[in-house]
Protein backbone atom coordinates (compact mmCIF):
# COMPACT_ATOMS: atom_id res chain seq x y z
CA UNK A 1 -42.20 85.72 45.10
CA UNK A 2 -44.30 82.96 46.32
CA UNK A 3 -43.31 79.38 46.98
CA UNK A 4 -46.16 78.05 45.09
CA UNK A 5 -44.69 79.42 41.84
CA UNK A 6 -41.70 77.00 41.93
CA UNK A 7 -42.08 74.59 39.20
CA UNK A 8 -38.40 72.62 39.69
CA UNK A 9 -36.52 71.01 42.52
CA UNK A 10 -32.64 70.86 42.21
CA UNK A 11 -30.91 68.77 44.38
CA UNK A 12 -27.31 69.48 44.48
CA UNK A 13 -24.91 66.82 45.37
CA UNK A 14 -21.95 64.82 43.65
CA UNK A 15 -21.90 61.97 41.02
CA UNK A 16 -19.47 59.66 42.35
CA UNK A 17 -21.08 56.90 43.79
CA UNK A 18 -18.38 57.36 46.95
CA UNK A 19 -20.24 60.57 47.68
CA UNK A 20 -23.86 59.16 47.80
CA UNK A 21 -23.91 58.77 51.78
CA UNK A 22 -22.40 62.04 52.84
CA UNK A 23 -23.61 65.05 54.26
CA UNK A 24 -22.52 67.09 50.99
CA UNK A 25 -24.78 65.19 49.02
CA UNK A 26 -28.51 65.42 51.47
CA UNK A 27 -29.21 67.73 48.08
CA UNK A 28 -29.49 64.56 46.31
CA UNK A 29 -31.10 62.38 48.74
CA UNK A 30 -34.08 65.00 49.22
CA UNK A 31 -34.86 64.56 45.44
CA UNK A 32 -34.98 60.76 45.62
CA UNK A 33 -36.90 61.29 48.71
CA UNK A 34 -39.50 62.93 47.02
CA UNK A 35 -39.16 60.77 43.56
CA UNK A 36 -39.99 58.08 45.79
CA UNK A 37 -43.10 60.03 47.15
CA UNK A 38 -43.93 61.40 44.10
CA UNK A 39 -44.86 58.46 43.03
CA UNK A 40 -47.89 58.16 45.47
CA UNK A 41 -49.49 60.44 42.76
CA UNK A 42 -52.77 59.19 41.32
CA UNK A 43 -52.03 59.95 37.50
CA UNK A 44 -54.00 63.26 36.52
CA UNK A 45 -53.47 64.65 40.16
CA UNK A 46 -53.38 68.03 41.03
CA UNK A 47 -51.02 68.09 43.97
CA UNK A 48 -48.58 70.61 43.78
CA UNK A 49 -45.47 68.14 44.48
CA UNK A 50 -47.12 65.92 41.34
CA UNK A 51 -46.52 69.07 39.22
CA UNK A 52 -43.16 69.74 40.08
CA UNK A 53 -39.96 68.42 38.16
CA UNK A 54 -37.59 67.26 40.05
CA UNK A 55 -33.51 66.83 39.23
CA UNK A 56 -30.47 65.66 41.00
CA UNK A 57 -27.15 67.39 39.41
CA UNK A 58 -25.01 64.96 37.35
CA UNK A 59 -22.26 67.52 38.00
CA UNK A 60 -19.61 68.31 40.87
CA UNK A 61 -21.43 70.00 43.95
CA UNK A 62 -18.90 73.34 43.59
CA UNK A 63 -19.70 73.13 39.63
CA UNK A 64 -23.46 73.33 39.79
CA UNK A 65 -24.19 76.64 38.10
CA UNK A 66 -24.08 75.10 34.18
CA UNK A 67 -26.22 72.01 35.45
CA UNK A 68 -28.80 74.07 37.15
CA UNK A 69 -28.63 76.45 33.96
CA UNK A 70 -29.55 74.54 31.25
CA UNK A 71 -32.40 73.28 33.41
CA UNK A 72 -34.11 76.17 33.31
CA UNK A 73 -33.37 76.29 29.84
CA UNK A 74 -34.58 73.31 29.04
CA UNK A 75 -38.00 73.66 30.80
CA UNK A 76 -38.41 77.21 29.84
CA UNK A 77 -38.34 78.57 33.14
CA UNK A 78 -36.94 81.39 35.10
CA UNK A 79 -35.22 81.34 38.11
CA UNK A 80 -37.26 82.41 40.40
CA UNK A 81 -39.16 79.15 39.58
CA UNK A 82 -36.64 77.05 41.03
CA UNK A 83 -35.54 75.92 44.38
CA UNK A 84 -31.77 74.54 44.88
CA UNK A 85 -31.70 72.13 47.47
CA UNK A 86 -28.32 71.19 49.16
CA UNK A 87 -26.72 70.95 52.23
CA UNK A 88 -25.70 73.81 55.39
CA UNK A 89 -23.16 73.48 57.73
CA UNK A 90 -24.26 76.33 59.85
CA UNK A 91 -27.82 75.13 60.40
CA UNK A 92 -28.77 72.22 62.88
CA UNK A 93 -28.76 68.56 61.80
CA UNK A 94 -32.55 67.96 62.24
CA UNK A 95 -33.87 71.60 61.29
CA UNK A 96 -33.76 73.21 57.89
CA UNK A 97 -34.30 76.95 56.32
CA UNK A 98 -35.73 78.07 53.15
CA UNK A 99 -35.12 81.62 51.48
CA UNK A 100 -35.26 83.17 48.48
CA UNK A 101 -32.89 85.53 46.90
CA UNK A 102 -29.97 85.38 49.75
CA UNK A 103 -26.12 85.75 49.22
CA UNK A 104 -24.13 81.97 49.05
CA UNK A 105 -23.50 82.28 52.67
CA UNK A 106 -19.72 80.62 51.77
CA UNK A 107 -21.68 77.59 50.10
CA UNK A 108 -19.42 77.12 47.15
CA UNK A 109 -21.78 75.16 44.95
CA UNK A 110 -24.66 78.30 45.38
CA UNK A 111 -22.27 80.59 44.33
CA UNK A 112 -21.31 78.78 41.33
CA UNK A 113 -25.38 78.82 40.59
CA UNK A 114 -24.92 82.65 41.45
CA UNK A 115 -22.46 83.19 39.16
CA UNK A 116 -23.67 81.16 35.91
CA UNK A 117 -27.27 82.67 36.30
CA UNK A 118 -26.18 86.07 37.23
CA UNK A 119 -28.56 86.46 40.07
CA UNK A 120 -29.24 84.96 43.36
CA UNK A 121 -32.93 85.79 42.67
CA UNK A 122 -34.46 81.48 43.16
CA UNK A 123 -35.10 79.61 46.44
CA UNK A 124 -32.64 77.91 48.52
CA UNK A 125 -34.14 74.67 50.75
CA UNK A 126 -31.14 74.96 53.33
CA UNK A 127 -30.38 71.36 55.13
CA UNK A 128 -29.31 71.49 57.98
CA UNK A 129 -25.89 69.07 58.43
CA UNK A 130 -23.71 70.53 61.81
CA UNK A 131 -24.61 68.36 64.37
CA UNK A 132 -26.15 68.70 68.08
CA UNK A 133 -23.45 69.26 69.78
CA UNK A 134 -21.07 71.68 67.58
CA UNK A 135 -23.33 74.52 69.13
CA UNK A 136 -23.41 75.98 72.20
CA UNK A 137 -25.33 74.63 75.16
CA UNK A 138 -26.72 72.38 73.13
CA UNK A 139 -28.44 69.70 75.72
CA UNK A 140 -27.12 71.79 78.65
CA UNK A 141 -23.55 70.82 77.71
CA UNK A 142 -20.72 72.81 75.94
CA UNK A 143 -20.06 72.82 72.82
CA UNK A 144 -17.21 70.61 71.27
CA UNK A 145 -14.61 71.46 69.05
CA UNK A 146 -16.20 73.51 65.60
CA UNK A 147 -15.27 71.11 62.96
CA UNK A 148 -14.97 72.86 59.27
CA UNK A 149 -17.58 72.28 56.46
CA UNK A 150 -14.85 71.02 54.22
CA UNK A 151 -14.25 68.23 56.82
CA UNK A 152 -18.15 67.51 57.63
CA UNK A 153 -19.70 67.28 53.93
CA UNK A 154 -17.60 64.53 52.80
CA UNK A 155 -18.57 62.39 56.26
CA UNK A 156 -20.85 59.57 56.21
CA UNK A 157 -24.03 59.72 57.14
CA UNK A 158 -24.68 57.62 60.28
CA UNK A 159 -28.29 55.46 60.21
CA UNK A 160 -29.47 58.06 63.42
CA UNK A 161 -28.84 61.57 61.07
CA UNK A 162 -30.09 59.24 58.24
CA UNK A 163 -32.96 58.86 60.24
CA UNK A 164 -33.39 62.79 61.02
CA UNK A 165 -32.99 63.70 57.64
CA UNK A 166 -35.60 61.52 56.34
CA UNK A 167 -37.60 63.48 59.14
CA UNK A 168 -37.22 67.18 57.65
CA UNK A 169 -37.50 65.57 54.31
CA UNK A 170 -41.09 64.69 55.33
CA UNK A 171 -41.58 67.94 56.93
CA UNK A 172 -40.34 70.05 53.93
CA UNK A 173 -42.49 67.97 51.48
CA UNK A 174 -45.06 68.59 53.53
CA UNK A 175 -44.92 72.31 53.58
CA UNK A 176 -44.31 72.61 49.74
């Protein structure tokens, strides 16, 4: 499969308006990231980000698989056509992966996707969220205490990983 057959973005995330400023929810900042670029778009363009839908979840981040479902539905498309977006605890604050047809990795909202589409078979953008200094000899200097995902995604955002995130956003939107 090839990157430049995706044809939707999914941004996963949670409604409340509580949540909007949290690591859990960098799924749904990366969409309105690239709504707001998106925009840039000369009408009749053919950039390949002007030609992509784009949709942030309206359901709970752990209950994605039914939004990201009827999605594809709706736009006739198959999942290998798609790319979830949405946040990692094990990767770096700063750095992100992308894949395509990987296990959840423990991400309970990709396994929900997993199990509604019965395949893992679409493309995962992979945030990165832990920060700095959870891993070892990071800056020359041990690494503190491991804190869990269920504690970090529902942090707030401070303006500096605000400001790193809007970084690999760039870079990301860039490379697609």
């Amino acid at each position: 499969m090839c990157m430049s057959d995706i044809k939707l973005i999914i941004g996963l995330g949670n409604p409340d308006p509580e949540y909007g400023n949290t690591y859990h929810n960098v799924g749904h900042q990366f969409i309105l990231f690239l709504i707001k670029n998106q925009k840039l778009c000369a009408p009749n363009s053919t950039a390949v980000l002007c030609a992509i839908k784009l949709l942030k979840t309206d359901a709970y981040m752990n209950e994605s698989g039914a939004c990201v479902k009827t999605a594809l539905k709706k736009y006739k498309l198959k999942p290998d056509q798609a790319m979830v977006a949405h946040d990692d605890s094990d990767i770096m604050l700063g750095a992100y992966k992308m894949s395509f047809a990987r296990n959840a990795g423990g991400h309970r909202g990709v396994q929900n996707i997993i199990d509604y589409l019965k395949t893992n078979k679409f493309w995962r953008l992979r945030i990165g969220i832990r920060p700095a200094s959870a891993f070892p000899a990071s800056a020359g200097k041990p690494a503190k205490k491991w804190i869990k995902a269920e504690k970090l995604v529902l942090k707030k955002i401070s303006p500096a990983d605000q400001k790193k995130l809007q970084t690999v956003f760039k870079e990301v939107m860039e490379e697609l």
